[in-house]
N, C-alpha and C. Protein backbone atom coordinates (compact mmCIF):
# COMPACT_ATOMS: atom_id res chain seq x y z
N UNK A 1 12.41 22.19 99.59
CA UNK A 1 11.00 22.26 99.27
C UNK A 1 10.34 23.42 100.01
N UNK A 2 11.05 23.52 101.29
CA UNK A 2 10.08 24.91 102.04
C UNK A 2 10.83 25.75 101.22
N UNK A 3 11.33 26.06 100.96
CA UNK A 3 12.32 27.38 100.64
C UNK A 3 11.35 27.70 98.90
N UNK A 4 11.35 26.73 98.62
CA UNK A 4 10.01 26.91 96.95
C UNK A 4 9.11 27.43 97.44
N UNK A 5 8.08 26.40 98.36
CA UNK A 5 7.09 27.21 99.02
C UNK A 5 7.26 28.23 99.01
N UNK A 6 8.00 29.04 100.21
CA UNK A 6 7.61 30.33 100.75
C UNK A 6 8.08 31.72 99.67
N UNK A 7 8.84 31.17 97.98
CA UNK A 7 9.51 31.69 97.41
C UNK A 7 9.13 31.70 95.97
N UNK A 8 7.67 31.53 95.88
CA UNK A 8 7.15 30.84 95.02
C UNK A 8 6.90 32.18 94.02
N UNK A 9 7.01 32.17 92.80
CA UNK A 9 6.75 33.34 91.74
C UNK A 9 5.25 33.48 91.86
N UNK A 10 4.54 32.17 91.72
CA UNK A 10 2.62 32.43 92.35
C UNK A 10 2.13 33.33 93.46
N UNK A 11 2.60 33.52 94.44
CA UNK A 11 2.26 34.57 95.72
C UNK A 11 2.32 35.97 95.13
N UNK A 12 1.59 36.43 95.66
CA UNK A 12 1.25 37.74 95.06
C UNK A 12 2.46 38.62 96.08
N UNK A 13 2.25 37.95 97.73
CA UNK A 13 3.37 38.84 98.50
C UNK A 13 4.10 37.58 99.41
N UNK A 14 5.26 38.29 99.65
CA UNK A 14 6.13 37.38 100.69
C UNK A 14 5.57 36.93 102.08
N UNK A 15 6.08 35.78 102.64
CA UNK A 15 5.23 35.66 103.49
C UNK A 15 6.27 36.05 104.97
N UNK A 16 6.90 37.28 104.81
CA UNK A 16 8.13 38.41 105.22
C UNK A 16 6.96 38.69 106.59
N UNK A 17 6.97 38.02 108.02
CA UNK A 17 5.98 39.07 109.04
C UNK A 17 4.46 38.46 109.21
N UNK A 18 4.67 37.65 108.55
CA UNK A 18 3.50 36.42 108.58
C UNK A 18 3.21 36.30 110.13
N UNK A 19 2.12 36.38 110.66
CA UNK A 19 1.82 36.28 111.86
C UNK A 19 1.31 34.43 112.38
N UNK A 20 0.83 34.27 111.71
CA UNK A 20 0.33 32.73 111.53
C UNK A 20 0.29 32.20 110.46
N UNK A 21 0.91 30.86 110.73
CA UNK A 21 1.00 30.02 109.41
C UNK A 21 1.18 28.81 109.97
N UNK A 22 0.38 28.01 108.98
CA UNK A 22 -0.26 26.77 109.12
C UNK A 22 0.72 26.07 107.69
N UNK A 23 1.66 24.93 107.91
CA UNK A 23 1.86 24.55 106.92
C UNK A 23 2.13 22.82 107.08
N UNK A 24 2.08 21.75 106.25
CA UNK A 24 1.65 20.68 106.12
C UNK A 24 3.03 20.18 104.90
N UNK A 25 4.04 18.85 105.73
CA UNK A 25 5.21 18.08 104.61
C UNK A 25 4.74 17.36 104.27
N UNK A 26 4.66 16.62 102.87
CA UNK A 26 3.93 15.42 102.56
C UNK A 26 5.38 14.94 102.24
N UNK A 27 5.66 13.44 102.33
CA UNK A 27 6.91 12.82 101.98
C UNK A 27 6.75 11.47 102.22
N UNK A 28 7.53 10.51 101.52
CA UNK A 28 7.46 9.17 101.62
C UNK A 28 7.93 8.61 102.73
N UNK A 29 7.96 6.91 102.63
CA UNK A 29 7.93 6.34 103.85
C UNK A 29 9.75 6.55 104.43
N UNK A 30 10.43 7.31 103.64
CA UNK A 30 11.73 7.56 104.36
C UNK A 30 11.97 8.88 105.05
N UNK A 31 10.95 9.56 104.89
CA UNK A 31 10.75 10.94 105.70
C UNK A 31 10.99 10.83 107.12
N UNK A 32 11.91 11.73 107.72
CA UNK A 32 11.87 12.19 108.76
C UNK A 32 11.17 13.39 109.55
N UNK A 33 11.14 13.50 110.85
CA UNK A 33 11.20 14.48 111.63
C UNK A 33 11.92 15.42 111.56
N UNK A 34 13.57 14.70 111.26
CA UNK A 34 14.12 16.00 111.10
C UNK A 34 14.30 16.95 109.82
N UNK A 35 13.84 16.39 109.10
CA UNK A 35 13.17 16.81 107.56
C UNK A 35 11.71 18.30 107.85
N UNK A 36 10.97 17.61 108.86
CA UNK A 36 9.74 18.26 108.80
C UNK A 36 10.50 19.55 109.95
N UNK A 37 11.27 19.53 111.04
CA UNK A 37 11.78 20.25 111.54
C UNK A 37 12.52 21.55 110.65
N UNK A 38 13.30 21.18 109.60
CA UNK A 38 14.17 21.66 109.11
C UNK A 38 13.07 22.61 107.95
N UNK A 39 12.21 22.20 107.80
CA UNK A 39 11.36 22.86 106.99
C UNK A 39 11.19 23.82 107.80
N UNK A 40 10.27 23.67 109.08
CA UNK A 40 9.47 24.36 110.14
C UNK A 40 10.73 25.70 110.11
N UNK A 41 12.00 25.45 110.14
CA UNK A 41 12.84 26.54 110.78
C UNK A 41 13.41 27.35 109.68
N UNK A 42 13.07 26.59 108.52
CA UNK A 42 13.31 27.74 107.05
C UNK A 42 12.18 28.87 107.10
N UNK A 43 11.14 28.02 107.81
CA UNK A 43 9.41 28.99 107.55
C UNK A 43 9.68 30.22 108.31
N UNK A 44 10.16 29.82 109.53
CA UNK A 44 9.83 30.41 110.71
C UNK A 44 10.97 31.84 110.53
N UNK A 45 12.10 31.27 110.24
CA UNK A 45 13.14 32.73 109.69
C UNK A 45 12.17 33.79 108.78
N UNK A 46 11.76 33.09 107.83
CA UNK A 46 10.91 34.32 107.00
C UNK A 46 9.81 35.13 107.69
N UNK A 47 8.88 34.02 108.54
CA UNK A 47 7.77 35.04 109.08
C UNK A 47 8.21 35.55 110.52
N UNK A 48 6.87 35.86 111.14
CA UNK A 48 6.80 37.27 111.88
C UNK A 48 8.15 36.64 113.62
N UNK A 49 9.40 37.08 114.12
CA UNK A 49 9.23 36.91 115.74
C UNK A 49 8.18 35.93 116.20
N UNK A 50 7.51 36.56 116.24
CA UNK A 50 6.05 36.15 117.21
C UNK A 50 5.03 35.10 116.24
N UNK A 51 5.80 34.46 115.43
CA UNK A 51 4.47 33.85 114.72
C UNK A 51 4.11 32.67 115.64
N UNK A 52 2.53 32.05 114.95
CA UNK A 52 2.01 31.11 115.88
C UNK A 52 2.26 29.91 114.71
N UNK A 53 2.88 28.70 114.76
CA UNK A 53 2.90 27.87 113.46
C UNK A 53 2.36 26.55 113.71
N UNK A 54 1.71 26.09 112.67
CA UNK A 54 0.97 25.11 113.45
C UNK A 54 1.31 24.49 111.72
N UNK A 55 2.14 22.97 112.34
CA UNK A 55 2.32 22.32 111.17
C UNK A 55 1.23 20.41 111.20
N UNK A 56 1.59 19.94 109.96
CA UNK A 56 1.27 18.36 109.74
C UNK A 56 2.47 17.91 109.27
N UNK A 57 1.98 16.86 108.79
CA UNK A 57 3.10 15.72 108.45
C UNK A 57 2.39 14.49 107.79
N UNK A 58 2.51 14.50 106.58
CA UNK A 58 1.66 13.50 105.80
C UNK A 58 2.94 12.41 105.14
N UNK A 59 2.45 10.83 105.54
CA UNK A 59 3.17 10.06 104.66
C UNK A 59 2.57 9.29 103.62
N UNK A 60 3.26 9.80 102.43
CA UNK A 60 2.21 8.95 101.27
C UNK A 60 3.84 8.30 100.62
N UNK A 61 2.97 7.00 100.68
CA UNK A 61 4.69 5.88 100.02
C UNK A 61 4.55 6.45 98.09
N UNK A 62 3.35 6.88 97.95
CA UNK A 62 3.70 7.08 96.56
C UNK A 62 4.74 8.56 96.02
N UNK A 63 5.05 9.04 97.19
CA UNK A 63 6.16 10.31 97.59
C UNK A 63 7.40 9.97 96.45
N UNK A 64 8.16 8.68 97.44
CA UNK A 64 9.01 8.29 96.99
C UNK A 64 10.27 9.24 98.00
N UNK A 65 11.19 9.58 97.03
CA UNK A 65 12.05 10.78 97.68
C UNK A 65 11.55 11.95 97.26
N UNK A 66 10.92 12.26 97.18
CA UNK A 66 10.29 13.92 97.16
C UNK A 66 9.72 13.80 98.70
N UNK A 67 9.69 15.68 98.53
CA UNK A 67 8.43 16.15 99.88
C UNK A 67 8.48 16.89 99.04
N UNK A 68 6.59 17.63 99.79
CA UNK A 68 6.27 18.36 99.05
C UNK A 68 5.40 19.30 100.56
N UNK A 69 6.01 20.50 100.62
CA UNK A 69 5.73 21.66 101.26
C UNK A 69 4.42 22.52 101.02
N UNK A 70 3.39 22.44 101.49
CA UNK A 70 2.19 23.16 101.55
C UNK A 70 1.90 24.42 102.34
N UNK A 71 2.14 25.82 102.16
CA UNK A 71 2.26 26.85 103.28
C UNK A 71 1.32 27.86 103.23
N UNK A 72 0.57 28.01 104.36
CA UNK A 72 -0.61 29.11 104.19
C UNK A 72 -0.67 30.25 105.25
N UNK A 73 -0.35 31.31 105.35
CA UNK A 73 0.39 32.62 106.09
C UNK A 73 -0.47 33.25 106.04
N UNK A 74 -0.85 33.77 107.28
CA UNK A 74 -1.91 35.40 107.78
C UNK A 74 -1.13 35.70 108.55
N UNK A 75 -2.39 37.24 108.82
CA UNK A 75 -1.47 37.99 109.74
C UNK A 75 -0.58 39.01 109.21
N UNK A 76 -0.71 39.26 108.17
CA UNK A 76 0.26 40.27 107.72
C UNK A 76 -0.15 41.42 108.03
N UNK A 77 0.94 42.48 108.12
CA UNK A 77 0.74 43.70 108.23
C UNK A 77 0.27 45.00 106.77
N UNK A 78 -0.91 45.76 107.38
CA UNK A 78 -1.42 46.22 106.20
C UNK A 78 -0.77 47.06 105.13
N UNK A 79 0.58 47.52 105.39
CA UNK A 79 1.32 48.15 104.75
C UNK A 79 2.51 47.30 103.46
N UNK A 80 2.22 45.94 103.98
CA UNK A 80 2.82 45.54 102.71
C UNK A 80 2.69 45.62 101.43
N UNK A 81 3.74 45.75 100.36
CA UNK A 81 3.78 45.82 99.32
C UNK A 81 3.87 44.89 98.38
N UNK A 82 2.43 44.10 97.55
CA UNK A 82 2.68 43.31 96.53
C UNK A 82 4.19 43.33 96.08
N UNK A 83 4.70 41.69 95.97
CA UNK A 83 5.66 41.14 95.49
C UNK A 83 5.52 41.24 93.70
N UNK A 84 4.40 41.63 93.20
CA UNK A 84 4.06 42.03 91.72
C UNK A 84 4.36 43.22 91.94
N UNK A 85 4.20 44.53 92.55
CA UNK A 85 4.28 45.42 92.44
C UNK A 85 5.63 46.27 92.55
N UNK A 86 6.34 44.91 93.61
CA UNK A 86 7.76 45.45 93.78
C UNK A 86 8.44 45.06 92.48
N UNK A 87 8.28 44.25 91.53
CA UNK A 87 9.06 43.82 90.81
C UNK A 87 8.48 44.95 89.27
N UNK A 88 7.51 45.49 89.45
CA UNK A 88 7.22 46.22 88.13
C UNK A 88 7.77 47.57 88.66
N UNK A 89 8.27 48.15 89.93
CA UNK A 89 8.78 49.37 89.98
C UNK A 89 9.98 50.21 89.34
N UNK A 90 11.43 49.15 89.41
CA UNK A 90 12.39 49.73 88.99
C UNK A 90 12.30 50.28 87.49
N UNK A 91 11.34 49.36 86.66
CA UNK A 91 11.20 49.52 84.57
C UNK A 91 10.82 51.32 84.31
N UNK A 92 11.39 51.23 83.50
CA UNK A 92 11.07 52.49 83.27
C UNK A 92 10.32 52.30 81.97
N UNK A 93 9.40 52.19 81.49
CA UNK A 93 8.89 51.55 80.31
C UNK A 93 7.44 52.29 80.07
N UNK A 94 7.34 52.95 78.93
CA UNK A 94 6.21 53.77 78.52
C UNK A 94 5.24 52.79 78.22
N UNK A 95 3.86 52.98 79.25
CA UNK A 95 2.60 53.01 79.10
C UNK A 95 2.41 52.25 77.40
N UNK A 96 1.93 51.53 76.63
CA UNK A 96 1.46 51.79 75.27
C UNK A 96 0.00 51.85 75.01
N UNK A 97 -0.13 53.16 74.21
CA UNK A 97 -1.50 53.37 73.88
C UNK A 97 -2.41 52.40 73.13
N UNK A 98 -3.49 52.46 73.66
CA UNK A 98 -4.82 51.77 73.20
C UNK A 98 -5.65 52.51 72.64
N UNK A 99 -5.91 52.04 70.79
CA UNK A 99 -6.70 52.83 70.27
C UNK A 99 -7.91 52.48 70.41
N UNK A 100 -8.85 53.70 70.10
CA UNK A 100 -10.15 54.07 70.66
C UNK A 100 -11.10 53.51 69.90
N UNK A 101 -11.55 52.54 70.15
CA UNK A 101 -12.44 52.00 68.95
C UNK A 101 -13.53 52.54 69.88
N UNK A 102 -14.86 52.23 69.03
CA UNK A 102 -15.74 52.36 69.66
C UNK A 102 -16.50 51.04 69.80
N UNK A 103 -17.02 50.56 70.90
CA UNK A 103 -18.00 49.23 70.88
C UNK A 103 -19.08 48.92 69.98
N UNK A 104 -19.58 48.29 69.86
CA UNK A 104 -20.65 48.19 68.81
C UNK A 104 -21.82 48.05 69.46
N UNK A 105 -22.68 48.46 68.80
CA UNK A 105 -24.19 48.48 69.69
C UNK A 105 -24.73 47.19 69.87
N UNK A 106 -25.21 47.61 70.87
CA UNK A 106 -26.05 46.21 71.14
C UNK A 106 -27.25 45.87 70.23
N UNK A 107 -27.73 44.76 69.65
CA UNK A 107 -28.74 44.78 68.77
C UNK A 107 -30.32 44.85 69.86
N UNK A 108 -31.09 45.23 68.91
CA UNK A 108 -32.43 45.34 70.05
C UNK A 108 -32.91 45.01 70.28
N UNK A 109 -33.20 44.81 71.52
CA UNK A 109 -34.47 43.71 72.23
C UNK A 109 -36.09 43.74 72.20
N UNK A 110 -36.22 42.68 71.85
CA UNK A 110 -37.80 43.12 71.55
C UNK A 110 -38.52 42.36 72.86
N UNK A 111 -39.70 43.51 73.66
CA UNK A 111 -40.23 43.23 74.83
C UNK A 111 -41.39 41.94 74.98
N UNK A 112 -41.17 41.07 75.50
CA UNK A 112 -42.88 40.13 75.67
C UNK A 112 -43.57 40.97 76.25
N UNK A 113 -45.26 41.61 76.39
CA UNK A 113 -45.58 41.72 77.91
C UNK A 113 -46.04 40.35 78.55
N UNK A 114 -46.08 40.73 79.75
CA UNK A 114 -46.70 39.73 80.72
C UNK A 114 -47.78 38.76 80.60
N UNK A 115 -48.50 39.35 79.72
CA UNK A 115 -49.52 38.57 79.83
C UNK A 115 -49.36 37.13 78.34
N UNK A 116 -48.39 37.59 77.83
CA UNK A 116 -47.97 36.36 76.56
C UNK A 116 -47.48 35.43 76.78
N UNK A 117 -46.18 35.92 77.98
CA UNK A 117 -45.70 34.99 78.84
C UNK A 117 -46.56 34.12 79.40
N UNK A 118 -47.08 34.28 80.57
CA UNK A 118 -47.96 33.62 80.99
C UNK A 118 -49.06 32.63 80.69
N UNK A 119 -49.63 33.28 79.78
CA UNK A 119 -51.14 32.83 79.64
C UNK A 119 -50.78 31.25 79.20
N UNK A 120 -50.37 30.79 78.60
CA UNK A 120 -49.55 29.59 78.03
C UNK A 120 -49.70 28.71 79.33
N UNK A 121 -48.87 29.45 80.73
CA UNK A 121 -48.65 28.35 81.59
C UNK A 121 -50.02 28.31 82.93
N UNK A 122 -50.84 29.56 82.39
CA UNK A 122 -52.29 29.38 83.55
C UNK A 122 -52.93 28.41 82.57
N UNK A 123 -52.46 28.39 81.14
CA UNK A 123 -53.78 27.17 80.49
C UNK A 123 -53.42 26.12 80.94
N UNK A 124 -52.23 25.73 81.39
CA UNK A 124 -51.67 24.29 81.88
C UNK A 124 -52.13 23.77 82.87
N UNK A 125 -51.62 24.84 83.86
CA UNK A 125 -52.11 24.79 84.85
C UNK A 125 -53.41 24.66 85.39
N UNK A 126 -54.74 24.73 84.84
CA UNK A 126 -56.06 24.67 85.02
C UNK A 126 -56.12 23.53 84.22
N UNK A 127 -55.51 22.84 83.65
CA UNK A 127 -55.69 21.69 82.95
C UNK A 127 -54.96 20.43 83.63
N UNK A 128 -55.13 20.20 84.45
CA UNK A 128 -54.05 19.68 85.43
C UNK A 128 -54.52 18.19 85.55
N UNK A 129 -54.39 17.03 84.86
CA UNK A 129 -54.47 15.69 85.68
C UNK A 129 -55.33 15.59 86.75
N UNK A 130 -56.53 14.48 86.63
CA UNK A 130 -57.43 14.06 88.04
C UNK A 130 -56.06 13.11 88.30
N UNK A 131 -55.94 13.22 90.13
CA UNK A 131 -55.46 11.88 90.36
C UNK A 131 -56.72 11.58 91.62
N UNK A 132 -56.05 10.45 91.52
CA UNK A 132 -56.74 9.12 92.03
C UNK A 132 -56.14 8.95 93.47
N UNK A 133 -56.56 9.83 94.62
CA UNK A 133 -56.27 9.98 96.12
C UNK A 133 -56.33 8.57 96.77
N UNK A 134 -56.78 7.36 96.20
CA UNK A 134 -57.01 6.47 97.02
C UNK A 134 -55.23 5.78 96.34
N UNK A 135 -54.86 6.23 95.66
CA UNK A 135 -53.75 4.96 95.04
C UNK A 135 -52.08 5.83 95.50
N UNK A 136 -52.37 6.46 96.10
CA UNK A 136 -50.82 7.74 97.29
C UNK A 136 -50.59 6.72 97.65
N UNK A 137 -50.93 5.88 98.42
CA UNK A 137 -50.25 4.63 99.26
C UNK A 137 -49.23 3.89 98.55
N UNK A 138 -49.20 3.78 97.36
CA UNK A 138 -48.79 3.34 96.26
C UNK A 138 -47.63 4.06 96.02
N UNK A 139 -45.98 3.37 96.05
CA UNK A 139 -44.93 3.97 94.90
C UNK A 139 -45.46 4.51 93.84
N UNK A 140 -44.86 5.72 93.49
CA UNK A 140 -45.17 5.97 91.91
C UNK A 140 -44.65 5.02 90.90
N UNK A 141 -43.75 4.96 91.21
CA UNK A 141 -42.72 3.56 90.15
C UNK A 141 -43.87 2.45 89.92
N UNK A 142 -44.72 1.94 90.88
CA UNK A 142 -45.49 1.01 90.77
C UNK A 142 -46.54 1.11 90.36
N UNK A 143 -47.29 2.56 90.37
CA UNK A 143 -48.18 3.39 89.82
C UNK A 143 -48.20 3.35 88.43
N UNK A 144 -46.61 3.69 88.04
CA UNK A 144 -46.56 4.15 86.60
C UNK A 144 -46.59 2.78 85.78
N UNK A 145 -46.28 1.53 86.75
CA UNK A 145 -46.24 0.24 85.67
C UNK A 145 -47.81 -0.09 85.26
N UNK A 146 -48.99 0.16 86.14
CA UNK A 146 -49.78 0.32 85.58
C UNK A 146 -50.40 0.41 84.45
């Protein structure tokens, strides 16, 4: 399961020099230590000498015999090369052209001014409900059964 993790076609790059990594076994109630160990030392070959690793250990009985490896790696060095990028290098494969359409225009917008907008919501607004300052003490809920 670590070895999927850290080998996963989803990662954009290897986790080859990983400086820190934080990773978490989930496994059922027959999981071991030396299970979560044996993970820890598949991780640790791939990333950096010097990495800092800071793992968990989750038991969920609905596991069964599976584990399932969770791995999250910083720290890399800025010169690495996308694991997408290494794999599109060797092709030798011509570019294919995209013909030139042209976009289509946008249809045209016709402007409100300001004052069309508005005026609608100052009439509202000056038209506003008296309330009744003595009945605030009052829920609205109890207000509204009124």
């Amino acid at each position: 399961a670590a070895e999927q993790a850290i080998s996963s076609q989803l990662l954009d790059i290897t986790i080859d020099g990983a400086r820190g990594v934080l990773f978490n076994v989930t496994g059922g109630s027959n999981m071991t230590l030396f299970e979560v160990n044996q993970a820890a030392a598949i991780i640790r070959e791939t990333a950096h000498p010097d990495v800092n690793m800071i793992f968990g250990a989750v038991i969920d009985p609905e596991m069964g015999d599976e584990i399932r490896v969770t791995v999250i790696a910083t720290g890399f060095e800025r010169s690495g090369v996308p694991r997408r990028a290494l794999e599109r290098l060797p092709r030798n494969e011509k570019p294919v052209p995209v013909a030139n359409t042209p976009f289509s225009r946008p249809s045209e917008s016709v402007s409100v001014g300001a004052e069309t907008r508005f005026s609608a919501d100052a009439k509202s607004a000056s038209q506003s409900p008296s309330i009744n300052t003595d009945d605030l003490d009052v829920p609205t809920f109890l207000r509204n059964r009124r």
